[in-house]
Protein backbone atom coordinates (compact mmCIF):
# COMPACT_ATOMS: atom_id res chain seq x y z
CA UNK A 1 124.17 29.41 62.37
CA UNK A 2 126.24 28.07 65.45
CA UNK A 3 130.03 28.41 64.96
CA UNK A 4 130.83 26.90 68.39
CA UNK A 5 130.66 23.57 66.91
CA UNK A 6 133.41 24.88 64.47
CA UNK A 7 135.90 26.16 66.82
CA UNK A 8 135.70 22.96 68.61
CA UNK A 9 136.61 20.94 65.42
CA UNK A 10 139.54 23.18 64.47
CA UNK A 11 140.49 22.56 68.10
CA UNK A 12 140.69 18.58 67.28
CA UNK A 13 142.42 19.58 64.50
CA UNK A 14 145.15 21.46 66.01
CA UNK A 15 145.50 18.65 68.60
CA UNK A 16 145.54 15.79 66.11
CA UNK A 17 148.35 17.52 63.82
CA UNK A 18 150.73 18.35 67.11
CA UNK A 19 149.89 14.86 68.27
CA UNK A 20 150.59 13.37 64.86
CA UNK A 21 153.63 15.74 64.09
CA UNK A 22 155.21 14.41 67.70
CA UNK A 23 154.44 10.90 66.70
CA UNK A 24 156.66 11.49 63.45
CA UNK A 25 159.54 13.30 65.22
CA UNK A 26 159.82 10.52 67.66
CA UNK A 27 159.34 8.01 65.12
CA UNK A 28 162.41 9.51 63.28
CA UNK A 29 164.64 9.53 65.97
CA UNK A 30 164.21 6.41 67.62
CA UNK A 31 165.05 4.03 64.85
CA UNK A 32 168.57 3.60 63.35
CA UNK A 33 169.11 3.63 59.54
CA UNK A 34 169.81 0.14 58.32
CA UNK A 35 173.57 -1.02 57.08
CA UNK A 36 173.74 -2.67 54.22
CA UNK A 37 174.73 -6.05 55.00
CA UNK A 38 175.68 -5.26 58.38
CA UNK A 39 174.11 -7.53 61.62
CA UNK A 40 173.41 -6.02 64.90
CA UNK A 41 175.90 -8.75 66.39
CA UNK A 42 178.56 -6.36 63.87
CA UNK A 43 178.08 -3.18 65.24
CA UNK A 44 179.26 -3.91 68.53
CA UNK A 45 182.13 -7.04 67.26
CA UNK A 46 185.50 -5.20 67.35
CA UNK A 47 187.06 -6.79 63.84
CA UNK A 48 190.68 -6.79 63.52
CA UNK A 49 190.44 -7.46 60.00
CA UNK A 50 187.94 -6.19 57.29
CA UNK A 51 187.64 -6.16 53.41
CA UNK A 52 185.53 -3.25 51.60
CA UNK A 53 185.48 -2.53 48.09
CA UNK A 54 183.29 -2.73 45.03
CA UNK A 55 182.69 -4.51 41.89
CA UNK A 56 182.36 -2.91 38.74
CA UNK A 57 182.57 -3.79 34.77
CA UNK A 58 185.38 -3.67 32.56
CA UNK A 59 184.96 -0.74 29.92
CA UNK A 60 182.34 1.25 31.64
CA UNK A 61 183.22 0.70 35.64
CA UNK A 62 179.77 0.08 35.98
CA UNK A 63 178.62 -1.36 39.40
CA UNK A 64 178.01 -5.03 38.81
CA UNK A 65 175.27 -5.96 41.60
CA UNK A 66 174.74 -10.01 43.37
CA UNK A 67 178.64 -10.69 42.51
CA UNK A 68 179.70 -13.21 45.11
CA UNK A 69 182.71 -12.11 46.83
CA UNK A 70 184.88 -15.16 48.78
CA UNK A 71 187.78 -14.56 51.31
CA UNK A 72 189.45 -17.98 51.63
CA UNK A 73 192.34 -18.91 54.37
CA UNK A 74 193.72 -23.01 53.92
CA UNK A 75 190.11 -24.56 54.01
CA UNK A 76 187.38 -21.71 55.53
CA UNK A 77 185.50 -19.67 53.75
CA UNK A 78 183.01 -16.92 54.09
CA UNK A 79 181.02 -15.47 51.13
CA UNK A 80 179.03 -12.18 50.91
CA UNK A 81 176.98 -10.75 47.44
CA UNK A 82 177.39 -7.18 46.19
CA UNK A 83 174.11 -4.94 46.62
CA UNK A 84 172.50 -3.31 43.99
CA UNK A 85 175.50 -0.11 43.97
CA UNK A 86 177.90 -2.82 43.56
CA UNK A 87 179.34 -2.81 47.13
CA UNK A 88 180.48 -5.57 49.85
CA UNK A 89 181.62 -5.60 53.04
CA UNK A 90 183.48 -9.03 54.11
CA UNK A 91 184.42 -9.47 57.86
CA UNK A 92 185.93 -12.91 57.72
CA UNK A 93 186.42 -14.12 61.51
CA UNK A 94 189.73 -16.80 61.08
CA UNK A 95 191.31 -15.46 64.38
CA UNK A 96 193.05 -12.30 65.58
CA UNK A 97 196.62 -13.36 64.43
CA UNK A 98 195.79 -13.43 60.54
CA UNK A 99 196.71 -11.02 57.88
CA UNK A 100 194.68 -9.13 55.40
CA UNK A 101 197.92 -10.50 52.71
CA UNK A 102 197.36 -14.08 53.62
CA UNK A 103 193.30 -14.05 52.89
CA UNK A 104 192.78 -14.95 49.34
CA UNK A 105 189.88 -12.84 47.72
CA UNK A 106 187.57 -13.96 44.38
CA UNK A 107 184.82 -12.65 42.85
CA UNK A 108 182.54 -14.74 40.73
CA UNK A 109 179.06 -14.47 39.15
CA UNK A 110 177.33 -16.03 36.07
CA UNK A 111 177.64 -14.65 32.72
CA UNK A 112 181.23 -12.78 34.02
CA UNK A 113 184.59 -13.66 33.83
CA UNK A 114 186.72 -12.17 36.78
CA UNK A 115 189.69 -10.03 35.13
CA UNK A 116 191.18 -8.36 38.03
CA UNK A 117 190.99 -8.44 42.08
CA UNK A 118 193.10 -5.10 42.95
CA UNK A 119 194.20 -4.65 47.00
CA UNK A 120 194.97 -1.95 49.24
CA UNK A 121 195.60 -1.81 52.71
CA UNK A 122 194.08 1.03 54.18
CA UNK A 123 194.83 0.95 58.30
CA UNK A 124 197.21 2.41 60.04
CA UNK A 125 196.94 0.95 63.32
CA UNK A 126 198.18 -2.70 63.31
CA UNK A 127 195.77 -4.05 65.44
CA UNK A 128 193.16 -3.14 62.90
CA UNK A 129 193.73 -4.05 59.29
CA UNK A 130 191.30 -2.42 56.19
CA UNK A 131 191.96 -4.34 53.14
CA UNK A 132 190.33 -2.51 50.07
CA UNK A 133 189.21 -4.70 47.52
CA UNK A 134 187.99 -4.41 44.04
CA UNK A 135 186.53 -6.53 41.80
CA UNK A 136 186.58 -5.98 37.62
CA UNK A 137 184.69 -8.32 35.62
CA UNK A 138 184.10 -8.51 32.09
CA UNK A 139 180.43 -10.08 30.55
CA UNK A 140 180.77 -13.27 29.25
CA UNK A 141 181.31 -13.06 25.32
CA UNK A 142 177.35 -14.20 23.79
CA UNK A 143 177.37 -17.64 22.18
């Protein structure tokens, strides 16, 4: 019986678990977590004015998920869906000089009637405005 054979494959085996374990490590470390609905271009944009929040069912405050949330100034738009936890982030770009107050938010999706669109401003630095809104929707009474 040789057991020289067998040192050398525990050997391989040691190398290819330190080589694999330093492969994961790095792996880890090197890539950033994804944002939900958040681009690269984002992350490095400083926005003046934002709108959070979350949209959620009358009764229950369920999360309602693919709600289409709108922020509308005179004639531009810009739309964003809810994710599957109910939450949006909106980070309309109409200019530097414009309120959160004058930005009209609705929140729309088939089968539910919008009841309420609460606000909250959350900034304290006037350059930077944080405009918390949140969606309540009721389901659409069955025909």
């Amino acid at each position: 019986m040789t057991t020289e054979p067998r040192r050398c494959f525990i050997g391989l085996s040691s190398f290819a678990l330190a080589v694999g374990a330093a492969s994961v490590v790095a792996a880890t470390f090197s890539f950033r977590p994804a944002q939900s609905g958040e681009l690269d271009s984002e992350r490095d944009e400083e926005a003046t004015l934002a709108f959070v929040g979350s949209t959620r069912q009358v009764g229950t405050l369920a999360p309602v998920a693919g709600v289409m949330v709108q922020a509308e100034l005179g004639n531009r738009r810009i739309m964003v869906r809810s994710n599957s936890e109910g939450v949006y982030k909106l980070i309309p770009s109409f200019g530097a000089d414009v309120k959160g107050d004058s930005v009209k938010i609705a929140c729309s999706k088939d089968g539910y009637d919008t009841v309420d669109v609460s606000r909250r401003e959350m900034s304290s630095k006037p350059s930077h405005e944080l405009v918390v809104a949140e969606c309540l929707l009721a389901p659409k009474p069955s025909k």
